[in-house]
N, C-alpha and C. Protein backbone atom coordinates (compact mmCIF):
# COMPACT_ATOMS: atom_id res chain seq x y z
N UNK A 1 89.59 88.04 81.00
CA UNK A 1 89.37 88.42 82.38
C UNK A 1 90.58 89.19 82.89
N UNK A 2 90.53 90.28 83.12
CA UNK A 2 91.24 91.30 83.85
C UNK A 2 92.12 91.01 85.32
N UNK A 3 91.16 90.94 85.78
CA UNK A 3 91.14 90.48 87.61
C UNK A 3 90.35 89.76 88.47
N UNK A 4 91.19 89.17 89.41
CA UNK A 4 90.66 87.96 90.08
C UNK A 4 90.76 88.30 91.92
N UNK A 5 89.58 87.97 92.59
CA UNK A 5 89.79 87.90 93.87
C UNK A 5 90.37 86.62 94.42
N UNK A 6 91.71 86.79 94.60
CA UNK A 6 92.16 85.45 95.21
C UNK A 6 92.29 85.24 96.67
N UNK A 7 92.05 86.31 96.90
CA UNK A 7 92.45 86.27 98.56
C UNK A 7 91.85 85.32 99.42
N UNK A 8 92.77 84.97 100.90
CA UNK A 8 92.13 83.53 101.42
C UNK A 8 90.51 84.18 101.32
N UNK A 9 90.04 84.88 101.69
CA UNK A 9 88.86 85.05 101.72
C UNK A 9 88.13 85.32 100.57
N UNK A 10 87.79 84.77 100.11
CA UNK A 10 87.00 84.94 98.22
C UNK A 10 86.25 85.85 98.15
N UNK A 11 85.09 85.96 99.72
CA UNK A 11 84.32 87.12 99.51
C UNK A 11 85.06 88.49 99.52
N UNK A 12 86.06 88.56 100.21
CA UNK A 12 86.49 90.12 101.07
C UNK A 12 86.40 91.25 99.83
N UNK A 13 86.91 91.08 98.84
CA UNK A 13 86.83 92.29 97.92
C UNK A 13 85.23 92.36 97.40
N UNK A 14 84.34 91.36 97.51
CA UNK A 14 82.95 91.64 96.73
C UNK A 14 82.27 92.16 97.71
N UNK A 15 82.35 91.61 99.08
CA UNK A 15 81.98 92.55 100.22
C UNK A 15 82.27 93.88 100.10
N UNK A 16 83.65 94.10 100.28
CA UNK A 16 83.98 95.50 99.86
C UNK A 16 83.06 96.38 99.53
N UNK A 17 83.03 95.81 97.95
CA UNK A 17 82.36 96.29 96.58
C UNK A 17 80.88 96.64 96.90
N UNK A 18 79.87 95.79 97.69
CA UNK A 18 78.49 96.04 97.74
C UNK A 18 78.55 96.77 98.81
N UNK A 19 79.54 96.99 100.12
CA UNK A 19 78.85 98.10 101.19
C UNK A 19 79.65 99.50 100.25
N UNK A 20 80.49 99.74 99.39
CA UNK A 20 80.43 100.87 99.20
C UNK A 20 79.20 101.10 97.93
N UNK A 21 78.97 100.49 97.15
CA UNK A 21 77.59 100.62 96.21
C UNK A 21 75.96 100.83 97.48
N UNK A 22 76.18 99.66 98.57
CA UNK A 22 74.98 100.22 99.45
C UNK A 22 75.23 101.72 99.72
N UNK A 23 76.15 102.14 100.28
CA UNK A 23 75.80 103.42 100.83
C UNK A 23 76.80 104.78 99.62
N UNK A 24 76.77 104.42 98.47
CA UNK A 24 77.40 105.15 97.66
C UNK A 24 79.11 105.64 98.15
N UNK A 25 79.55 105.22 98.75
CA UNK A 25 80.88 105.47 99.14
C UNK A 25 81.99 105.13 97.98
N UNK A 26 82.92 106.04 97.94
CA UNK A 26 83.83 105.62 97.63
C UNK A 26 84.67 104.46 97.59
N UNK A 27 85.06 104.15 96.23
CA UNK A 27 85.99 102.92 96.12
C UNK A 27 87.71 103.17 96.79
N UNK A 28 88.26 103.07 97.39
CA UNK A 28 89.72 103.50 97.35
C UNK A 28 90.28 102.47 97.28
N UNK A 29 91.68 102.30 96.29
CA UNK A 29 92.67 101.68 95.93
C UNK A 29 94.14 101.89 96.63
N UNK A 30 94.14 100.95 97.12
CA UNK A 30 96.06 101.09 97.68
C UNK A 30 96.51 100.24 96.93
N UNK A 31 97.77 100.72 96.41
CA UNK A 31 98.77 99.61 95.79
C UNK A 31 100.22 99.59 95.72
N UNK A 32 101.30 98.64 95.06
CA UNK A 32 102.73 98.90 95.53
C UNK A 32 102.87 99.22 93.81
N UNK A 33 103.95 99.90 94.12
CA UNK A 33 104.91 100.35 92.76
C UNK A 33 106.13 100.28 93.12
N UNK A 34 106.79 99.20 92.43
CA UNK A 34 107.96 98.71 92.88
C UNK A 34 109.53 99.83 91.98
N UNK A 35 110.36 99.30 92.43
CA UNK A 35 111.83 100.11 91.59
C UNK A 35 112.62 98.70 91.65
N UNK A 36 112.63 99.05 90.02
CA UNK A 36 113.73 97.81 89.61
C UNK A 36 115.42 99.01 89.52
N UNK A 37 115.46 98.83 88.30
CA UNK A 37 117.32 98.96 88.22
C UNK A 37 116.94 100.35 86.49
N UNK A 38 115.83 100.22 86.70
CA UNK A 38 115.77 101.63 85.73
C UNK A 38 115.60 103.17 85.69
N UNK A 39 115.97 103.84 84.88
CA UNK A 39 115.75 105.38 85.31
C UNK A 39 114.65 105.62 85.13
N UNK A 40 113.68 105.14 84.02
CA UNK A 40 112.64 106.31 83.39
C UNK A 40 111.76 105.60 83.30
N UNK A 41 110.23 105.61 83.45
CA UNK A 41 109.26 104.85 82.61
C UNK A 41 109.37 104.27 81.00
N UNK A 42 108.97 103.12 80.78
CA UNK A 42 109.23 102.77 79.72
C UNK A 42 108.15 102.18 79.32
N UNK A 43 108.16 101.41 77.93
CA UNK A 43 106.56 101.36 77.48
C UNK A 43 106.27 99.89 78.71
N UNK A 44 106.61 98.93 78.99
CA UNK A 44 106.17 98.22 79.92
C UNK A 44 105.55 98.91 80.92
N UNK A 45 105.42 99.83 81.84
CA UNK A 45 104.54 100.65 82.31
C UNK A 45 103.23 101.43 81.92
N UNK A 46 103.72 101.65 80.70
CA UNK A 46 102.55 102.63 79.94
C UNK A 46 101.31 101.39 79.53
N UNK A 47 102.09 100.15 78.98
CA UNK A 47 101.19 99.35 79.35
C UNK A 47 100.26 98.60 79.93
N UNK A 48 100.83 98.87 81.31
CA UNK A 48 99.86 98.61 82.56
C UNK A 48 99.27 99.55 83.00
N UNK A 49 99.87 100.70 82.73
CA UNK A 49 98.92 101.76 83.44
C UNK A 49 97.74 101.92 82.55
N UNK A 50 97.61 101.64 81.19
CA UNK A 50 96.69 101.98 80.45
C UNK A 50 96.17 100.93 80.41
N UNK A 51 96.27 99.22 80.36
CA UNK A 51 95.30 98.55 80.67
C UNK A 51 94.25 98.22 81.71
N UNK A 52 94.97 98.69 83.35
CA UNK A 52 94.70 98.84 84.35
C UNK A 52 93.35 100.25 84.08
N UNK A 53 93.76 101.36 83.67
CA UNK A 53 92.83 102.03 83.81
C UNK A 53 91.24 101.97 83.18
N UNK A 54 92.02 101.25 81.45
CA UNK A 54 90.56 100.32 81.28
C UNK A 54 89.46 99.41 81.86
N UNK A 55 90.31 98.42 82.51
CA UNK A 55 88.89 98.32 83.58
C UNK A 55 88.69 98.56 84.97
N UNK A 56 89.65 99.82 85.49
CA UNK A 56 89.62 100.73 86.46
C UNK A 56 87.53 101.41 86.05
N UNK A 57 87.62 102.01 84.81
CA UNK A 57 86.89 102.52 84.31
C UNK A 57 85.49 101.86 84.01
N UNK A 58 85.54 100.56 83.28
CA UNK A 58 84.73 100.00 83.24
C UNK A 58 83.99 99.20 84.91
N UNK A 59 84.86 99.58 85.93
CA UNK A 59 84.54 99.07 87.34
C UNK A 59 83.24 99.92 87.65
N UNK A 60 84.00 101.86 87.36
CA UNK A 60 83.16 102.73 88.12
C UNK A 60 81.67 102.83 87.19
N UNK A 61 82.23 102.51 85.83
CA UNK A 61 80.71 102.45 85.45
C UNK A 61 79.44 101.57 85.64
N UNK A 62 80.27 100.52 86.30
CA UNK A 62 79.65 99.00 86.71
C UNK A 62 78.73 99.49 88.20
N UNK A 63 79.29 99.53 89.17
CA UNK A 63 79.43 100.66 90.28
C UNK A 63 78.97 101.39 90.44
N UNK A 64 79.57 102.63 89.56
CA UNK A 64 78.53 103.98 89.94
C UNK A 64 78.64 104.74 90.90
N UNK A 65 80.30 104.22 91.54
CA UNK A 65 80.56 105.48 92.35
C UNK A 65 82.29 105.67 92.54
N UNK A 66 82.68 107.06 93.12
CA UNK A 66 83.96 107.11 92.90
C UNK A 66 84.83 106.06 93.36
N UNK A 67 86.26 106.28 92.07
CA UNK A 67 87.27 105.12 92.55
C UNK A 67 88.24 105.92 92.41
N UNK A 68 89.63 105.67 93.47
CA UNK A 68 90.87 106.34 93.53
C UNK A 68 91.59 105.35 93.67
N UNK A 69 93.02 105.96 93.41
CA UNK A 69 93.89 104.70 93.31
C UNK A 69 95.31 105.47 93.97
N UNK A 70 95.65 105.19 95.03
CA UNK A 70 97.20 105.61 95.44
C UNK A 70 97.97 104.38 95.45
N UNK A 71 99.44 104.83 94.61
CA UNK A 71 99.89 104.30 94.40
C UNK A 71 101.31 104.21 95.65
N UNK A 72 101.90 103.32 96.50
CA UNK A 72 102.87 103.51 97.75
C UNK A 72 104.21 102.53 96.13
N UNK A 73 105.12 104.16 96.50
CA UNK A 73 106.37 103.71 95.73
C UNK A 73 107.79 102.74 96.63
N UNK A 74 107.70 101.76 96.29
CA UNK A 74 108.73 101.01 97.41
C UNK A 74 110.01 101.52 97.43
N UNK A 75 110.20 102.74 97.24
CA UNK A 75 112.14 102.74 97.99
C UNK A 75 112.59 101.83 98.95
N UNK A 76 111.49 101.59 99.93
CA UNK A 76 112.18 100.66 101.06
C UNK A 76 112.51 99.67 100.63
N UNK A 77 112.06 99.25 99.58
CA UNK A 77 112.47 97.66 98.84
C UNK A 77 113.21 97.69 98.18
N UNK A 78 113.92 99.06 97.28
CA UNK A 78 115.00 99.20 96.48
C UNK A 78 116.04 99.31 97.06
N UNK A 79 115.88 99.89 98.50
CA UNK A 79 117.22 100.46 99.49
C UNK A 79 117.97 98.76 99.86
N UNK A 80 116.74 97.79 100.30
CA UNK A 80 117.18 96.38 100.50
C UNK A 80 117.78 95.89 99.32
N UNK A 81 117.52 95.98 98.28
CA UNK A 81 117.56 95.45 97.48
C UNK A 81 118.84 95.90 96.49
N UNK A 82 119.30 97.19 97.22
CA UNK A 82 120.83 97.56 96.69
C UNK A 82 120.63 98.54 95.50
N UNK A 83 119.31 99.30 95.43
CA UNK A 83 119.33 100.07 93.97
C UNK A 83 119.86 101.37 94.57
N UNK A 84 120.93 101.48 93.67
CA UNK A 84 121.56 103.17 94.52
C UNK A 84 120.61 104.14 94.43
N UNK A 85 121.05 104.85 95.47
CA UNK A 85 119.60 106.17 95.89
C UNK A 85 119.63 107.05 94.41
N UNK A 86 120.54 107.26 93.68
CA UNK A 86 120.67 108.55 92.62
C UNK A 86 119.97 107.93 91.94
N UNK A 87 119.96 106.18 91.42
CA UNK A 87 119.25 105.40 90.30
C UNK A 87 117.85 105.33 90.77
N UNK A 88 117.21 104.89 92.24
CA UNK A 88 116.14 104.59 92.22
C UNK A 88 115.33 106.27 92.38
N UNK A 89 115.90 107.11 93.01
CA UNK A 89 115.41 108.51 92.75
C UNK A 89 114.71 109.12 91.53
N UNK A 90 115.55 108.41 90.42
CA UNK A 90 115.66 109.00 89.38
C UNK A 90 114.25 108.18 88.55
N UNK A 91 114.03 107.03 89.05
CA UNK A 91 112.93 106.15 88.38
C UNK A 91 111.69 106.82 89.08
N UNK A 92 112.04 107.57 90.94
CA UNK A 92 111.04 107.79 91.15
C UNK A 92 110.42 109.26 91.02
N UNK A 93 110.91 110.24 90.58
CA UNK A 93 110.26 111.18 89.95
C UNK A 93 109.98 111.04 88.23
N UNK A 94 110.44 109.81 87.67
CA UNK A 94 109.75 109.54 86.44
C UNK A 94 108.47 109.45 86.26
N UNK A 95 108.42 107.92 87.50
CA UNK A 95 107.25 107.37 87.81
C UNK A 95 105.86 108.62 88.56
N UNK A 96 106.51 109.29 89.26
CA UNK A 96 105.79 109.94 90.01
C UNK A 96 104.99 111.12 89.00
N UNK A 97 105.60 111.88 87.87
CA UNK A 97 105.36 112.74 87.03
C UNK A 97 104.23 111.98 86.18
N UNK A 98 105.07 110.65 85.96
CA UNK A 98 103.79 109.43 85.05
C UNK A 98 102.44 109.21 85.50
N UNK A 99 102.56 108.71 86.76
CA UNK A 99 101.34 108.44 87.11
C UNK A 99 100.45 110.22 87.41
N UNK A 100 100.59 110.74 87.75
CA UNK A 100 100.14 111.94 88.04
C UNK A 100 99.39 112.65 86.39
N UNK A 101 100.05 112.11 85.52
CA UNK A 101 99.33 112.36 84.06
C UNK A 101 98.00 111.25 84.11
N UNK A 102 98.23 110.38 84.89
CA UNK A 102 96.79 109.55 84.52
C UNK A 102 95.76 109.79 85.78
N UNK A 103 96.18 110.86 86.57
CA UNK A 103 95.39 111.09 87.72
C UNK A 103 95.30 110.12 89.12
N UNK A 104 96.55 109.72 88.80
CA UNK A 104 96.87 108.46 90.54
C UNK A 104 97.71 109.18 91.38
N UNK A 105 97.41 109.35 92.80
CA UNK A 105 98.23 109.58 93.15
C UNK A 105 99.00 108.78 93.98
N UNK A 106 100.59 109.24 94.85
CA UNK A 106 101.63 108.18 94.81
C UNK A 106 102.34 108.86 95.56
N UNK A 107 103.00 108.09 96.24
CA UNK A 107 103.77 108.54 97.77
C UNK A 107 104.77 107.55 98.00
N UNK A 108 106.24 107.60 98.02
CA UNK A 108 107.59 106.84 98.93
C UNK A 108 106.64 106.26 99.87
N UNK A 109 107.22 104.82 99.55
CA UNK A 109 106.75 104.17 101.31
C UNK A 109 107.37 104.15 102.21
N UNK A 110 108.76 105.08 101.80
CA UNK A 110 109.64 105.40 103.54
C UNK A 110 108.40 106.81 104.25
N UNK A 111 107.56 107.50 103.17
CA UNK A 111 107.42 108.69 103.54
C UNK A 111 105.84 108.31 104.52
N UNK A 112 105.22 107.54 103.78
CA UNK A 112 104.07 106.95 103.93
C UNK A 112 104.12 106.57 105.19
N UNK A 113 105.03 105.57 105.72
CA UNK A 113 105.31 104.81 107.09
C UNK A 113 105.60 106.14 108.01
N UNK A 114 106.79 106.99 107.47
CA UNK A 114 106.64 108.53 108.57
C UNK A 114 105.99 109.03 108.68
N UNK A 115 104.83 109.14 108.14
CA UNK A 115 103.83 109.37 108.83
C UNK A 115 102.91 109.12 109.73
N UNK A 116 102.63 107.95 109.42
CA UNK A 116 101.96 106.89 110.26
C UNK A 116 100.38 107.59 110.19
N UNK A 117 99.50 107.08 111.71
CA UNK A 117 98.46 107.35 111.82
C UNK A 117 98.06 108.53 112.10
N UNK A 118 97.23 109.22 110.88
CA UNK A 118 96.48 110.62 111.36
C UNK A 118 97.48 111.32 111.52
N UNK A 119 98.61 111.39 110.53
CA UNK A 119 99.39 112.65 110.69
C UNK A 119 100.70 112.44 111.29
N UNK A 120 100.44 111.24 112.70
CA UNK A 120 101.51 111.37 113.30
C UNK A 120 103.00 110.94 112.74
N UNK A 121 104.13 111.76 113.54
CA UNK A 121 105.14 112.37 112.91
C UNK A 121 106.61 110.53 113.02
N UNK A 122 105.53 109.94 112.94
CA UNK A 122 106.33 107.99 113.15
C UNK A 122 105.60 107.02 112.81
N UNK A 123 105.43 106.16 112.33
CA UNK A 123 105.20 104.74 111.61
C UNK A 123 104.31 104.54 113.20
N UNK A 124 103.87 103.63 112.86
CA UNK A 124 102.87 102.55 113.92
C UNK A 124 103.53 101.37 114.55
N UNK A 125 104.38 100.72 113.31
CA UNK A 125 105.21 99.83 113.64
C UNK A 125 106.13 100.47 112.82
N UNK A 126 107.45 100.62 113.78
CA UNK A 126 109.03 100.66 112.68
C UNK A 126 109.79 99.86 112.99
N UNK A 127 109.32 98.64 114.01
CA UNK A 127 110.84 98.16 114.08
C UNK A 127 109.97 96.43 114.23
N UNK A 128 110.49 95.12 113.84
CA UNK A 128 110.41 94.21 113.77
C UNK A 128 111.57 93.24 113.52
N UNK A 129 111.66 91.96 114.04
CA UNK A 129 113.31 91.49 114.64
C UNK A 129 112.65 89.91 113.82
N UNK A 130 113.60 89.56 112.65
CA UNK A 130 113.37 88.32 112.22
C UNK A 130 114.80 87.85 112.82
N UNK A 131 114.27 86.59 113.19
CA UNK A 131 115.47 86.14 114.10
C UNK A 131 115.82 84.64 113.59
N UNK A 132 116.68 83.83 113.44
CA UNK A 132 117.34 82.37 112.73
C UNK A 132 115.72 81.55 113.38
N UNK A 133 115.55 81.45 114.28
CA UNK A 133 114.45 80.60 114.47
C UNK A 133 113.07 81.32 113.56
N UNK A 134 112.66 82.36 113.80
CA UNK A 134 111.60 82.71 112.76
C UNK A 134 111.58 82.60 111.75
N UNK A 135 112.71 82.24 110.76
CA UNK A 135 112.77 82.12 109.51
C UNK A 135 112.81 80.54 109.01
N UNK A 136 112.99 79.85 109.83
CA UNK A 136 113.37 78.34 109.99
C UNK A 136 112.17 77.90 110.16
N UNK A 137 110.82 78.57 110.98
CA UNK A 137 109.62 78.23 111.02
C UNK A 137 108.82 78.62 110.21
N UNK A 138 109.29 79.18 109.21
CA UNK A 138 108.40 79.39 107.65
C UNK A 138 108.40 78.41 107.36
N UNK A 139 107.25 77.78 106.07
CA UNK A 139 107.63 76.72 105.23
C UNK A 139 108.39 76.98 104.46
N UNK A 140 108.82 75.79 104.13
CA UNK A 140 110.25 76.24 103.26
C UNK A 140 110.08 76.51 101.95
N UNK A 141 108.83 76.04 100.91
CA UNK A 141 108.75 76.90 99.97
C UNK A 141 108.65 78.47 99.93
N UNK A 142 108.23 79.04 100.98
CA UNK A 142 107.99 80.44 101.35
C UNK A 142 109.48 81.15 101.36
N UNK A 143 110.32 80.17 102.40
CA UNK A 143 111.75 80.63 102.09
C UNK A 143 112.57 80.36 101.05
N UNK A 144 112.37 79.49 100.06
CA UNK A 144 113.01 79.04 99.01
C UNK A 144 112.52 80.46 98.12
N UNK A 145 110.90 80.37 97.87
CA UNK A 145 110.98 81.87 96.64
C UNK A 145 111.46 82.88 97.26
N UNK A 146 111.52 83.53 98.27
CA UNK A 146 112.00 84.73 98.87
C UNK A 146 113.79 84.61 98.62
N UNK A 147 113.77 83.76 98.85
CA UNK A 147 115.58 83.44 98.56
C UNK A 147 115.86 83.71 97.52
N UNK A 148 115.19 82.99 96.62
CA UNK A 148 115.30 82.62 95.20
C UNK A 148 115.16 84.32 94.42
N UNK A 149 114.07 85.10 94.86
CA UNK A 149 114.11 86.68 94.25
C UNK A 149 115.20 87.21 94.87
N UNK A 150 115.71 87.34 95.95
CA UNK A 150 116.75 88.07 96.76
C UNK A 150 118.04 87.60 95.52
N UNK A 151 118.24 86.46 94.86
CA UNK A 151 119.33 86.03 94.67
C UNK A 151 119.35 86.72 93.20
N UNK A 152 118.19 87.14 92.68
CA UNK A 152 117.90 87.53 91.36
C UNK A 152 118.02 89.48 91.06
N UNK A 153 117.57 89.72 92.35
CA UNK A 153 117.46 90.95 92.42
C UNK A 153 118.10 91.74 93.52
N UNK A 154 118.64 91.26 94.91
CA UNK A 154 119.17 91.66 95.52
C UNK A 154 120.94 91.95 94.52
N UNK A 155 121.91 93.17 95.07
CA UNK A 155 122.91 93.63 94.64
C UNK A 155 123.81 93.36 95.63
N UNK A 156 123.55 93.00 96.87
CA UNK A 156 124.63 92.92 97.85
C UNK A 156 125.10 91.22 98.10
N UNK A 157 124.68 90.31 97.83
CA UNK A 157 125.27 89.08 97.28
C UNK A 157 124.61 88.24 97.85
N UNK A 158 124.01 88.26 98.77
CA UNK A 158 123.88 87.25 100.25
C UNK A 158 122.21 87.05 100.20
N UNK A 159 121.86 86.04 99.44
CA UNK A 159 120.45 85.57 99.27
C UNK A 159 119.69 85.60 100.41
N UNK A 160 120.34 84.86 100.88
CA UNK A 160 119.74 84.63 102.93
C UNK A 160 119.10 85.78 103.44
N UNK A 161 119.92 86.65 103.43
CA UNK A 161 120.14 87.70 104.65
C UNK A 161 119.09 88.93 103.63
N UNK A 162 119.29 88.86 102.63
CA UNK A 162 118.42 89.88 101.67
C UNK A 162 116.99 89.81 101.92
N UNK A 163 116.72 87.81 101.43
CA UNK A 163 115.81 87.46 101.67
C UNK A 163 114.79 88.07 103.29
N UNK A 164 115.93 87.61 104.26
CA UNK A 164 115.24 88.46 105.50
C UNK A 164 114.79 89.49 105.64
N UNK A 165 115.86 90.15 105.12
CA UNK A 165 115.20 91.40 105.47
C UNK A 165 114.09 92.11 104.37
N UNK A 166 113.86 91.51 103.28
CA UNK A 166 112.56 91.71 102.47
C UNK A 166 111.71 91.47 103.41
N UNK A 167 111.42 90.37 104.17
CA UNK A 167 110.34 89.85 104.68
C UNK A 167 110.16 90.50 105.83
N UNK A 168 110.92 90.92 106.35
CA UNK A 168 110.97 91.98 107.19
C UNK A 168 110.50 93.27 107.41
N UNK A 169 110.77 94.01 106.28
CA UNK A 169 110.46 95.12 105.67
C UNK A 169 109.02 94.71 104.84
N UNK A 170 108.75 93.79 104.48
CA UNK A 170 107.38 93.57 104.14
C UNK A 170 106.16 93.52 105.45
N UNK A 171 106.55 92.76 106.62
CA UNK A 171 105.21 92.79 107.61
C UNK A 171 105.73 93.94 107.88
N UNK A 172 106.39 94.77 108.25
CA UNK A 172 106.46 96.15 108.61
C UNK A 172 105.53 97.27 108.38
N UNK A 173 105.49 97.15 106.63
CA UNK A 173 104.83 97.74 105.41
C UNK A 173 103.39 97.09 105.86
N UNK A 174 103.01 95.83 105.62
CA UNK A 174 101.61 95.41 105.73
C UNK A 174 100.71 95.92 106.76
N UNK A 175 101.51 95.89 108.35
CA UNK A 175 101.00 96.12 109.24
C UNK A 175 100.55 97.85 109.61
N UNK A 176 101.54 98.16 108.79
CA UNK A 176 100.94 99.93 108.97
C UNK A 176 99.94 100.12 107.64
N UNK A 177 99.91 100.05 106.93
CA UNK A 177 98.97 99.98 106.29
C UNK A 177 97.63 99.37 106.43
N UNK A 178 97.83 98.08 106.96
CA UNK A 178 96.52 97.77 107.60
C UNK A 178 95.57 98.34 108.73
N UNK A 179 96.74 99.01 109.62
CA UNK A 179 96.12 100.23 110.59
C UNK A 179 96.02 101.97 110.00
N UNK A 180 96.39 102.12 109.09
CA UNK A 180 96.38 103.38 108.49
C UNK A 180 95.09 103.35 107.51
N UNK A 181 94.91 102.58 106.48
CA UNK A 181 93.97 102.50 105.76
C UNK A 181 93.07 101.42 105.41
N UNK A 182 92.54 101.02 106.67
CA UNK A 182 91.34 99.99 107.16
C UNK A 182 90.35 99.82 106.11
N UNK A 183 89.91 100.71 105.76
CA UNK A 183 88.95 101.03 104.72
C UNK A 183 89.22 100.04 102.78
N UNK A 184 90.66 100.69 103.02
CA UNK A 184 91.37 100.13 101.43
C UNK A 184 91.12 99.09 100.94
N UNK A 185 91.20 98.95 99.44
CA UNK A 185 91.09 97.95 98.90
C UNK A 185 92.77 97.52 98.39
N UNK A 186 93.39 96.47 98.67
CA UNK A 186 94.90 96.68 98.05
C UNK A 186 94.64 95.55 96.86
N UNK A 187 95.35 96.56 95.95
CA UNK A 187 95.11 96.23 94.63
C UNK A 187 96.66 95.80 94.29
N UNK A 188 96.28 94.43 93.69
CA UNK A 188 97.80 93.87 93.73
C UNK A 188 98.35 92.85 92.33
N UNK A 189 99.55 93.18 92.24
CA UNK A 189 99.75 92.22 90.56
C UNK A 189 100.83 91.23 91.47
N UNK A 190 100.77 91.17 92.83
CA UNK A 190 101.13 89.95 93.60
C UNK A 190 100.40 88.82 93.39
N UNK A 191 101.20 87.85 92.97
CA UNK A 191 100.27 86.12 93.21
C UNK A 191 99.85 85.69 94.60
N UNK A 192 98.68 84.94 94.26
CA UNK A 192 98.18 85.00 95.57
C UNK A 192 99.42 84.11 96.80
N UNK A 193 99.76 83.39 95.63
CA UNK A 193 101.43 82.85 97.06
C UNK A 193 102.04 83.66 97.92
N UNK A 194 102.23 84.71 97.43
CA UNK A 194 102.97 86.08 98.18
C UNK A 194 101.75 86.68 98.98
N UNK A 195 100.94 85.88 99.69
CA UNK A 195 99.67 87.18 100.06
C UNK A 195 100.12 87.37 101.72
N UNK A 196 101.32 86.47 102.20
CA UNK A 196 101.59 86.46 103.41
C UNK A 196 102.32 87.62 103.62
N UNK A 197 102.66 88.29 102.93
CA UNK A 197 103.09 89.63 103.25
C UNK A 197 102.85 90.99 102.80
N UNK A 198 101.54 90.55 102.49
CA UNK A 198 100.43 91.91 101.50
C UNK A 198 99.62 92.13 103.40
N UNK A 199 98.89 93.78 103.48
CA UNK A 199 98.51 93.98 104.25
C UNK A 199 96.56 93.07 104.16
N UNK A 200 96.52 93.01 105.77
CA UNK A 200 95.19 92.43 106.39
C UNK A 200 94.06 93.65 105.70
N UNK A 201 94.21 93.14 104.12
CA UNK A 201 92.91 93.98 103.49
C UNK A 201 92.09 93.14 102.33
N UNK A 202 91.06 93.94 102.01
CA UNK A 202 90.56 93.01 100.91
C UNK A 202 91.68 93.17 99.74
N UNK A 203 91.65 92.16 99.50
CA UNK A 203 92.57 92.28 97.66
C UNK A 203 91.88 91.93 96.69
N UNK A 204 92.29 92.64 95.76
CA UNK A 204 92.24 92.53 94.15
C UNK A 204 93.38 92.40 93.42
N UNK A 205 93.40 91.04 92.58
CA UNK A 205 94.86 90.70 92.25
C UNK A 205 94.15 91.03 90.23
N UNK A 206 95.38 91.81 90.07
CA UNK A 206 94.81 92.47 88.27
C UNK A 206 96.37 91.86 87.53
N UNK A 207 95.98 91.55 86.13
CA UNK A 207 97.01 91.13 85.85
C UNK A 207 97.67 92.79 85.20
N UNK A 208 98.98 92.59 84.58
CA UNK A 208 99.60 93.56 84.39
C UNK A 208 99.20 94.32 82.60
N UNK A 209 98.88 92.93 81.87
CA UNK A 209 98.16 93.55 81.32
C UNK A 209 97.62 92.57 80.22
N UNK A 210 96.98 92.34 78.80
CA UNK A 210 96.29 91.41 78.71
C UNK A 210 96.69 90.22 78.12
N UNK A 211 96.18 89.03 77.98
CA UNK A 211 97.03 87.63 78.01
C UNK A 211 98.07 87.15 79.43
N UNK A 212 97.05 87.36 80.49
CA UNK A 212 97.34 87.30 82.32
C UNK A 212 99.10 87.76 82.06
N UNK A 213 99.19 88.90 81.97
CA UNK A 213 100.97 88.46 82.19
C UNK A 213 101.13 89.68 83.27
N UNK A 214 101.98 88.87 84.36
CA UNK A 214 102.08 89.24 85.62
C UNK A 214 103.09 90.20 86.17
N UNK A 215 103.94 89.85 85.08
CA UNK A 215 105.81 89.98 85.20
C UNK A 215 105.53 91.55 85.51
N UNK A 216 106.10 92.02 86.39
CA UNK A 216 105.87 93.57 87.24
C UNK A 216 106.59 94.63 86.14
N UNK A 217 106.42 95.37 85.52
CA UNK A 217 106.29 96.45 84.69
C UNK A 217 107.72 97.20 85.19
N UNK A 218 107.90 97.45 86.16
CA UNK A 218 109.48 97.88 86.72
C UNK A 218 110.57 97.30 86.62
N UNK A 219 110.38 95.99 86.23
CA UNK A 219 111.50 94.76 86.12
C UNK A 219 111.57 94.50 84.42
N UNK A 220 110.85 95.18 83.86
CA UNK A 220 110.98 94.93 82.54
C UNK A 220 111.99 95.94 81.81
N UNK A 221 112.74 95.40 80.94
CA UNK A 221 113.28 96.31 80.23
C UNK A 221 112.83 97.14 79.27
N UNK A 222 111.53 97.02 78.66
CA UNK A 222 111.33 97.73 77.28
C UNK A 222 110.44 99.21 78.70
């Protein structure tokens, strides 16, 4: 098994799926493409992109009508996350040349958010204030893994404060996207634990590639 609808709502992606088969509409795919600490695509990518497109493929033949897939490249999460601009630049015209050979297309999510709705020349939401009490009213497993990646992957030292501002920069991201592309399906190799900061859409959670392995393709070394 490929992929799973985990979302709180079990139906939302099969719903999806039958009003665009009722009226022949298009499938569209939103998804994140993250930047770890590498320059170039490497075969851990090539592997997801090519398992992914296998039953990308076997979907539309299921289906029977078009499917697209844009891919939103997180700089904003690399900039938090301390990957210098020359290094994560450099992963993202790899990535960007890569996917464009398999026919996806893919956009910076600093560039994505400047745009905002219908063109306009600003985000929908750009600014959001996590404050010592908002973070204290998470459950605390929620703040423990967010900590716990900040401490693994953040470069600037300070788990806490990294942590914040991921989460930060995540409803930011969710919320314009959820008003920008209402329609979307977000297609995600997020566990459904993390769905509190995926946008108010149907999801499809796909593993990365086969024997469920999840581990994000940008964080891998090979």
């Amino acid at each position: 098994r490929c992929l799973s609808d985990w979302s709180s709502d079990v139906c939302s992606s099969d719903l999806a799926f039958r009003s665009r088969m009722l009226f022949s509409d298009p499938i569209s795919f939103i998804a994140y493409w993250g930047i770890g600490k590498k320059r170039k695509v490497g075969a851990a990518e090539k592997e997801a992109i090519a398992f992914q497109q296998e039953w990308l493929q076997r979907l539309q033949r299921l289906l029977l009508v078009p499917i697209t897939v844009e891919f939103l490249l997180t700089d904003t999460h690399a900039k938090v996350n301390g990957i210098p601009d020359e290094l994560a630049n450099e992963y993202i015209s790899s990535t960007t040349e890569f996917l464009v050979g398999y026919g996806y297309k893919s956009i910076c999510m600093s560039e994505f958010l400047a745009r905002g709705m219908s063109g306009r020349p600003s985000a929908i939401i750009s600014e959001y204030v996590v404050d010592s009490n908002d973070w204290a009213a998470l459950p605390t497993a929620m703040t423990s893994e967010l900590e716990r990646l900040a401490h693994k992957r953040s470069a600037w030292g300070e788990a806490r404060s990294s942590a914040i501002e991921y989460y930060r920069q995540n409803l930011i991201e969710s919320a314009n996207i959820s008003l920008v592309r209402p329609t979307d399906i977000f297609l995600t190799y997020q566990l459904p634990s993390m769905g509190f900061m995926t946008p108010c859409l149907p999801h499809l959670h796909t593993y990365v590639s086969s024997g469920r392995n999840v581990r994000r393709p940008w964080f891998e070394e090979k």
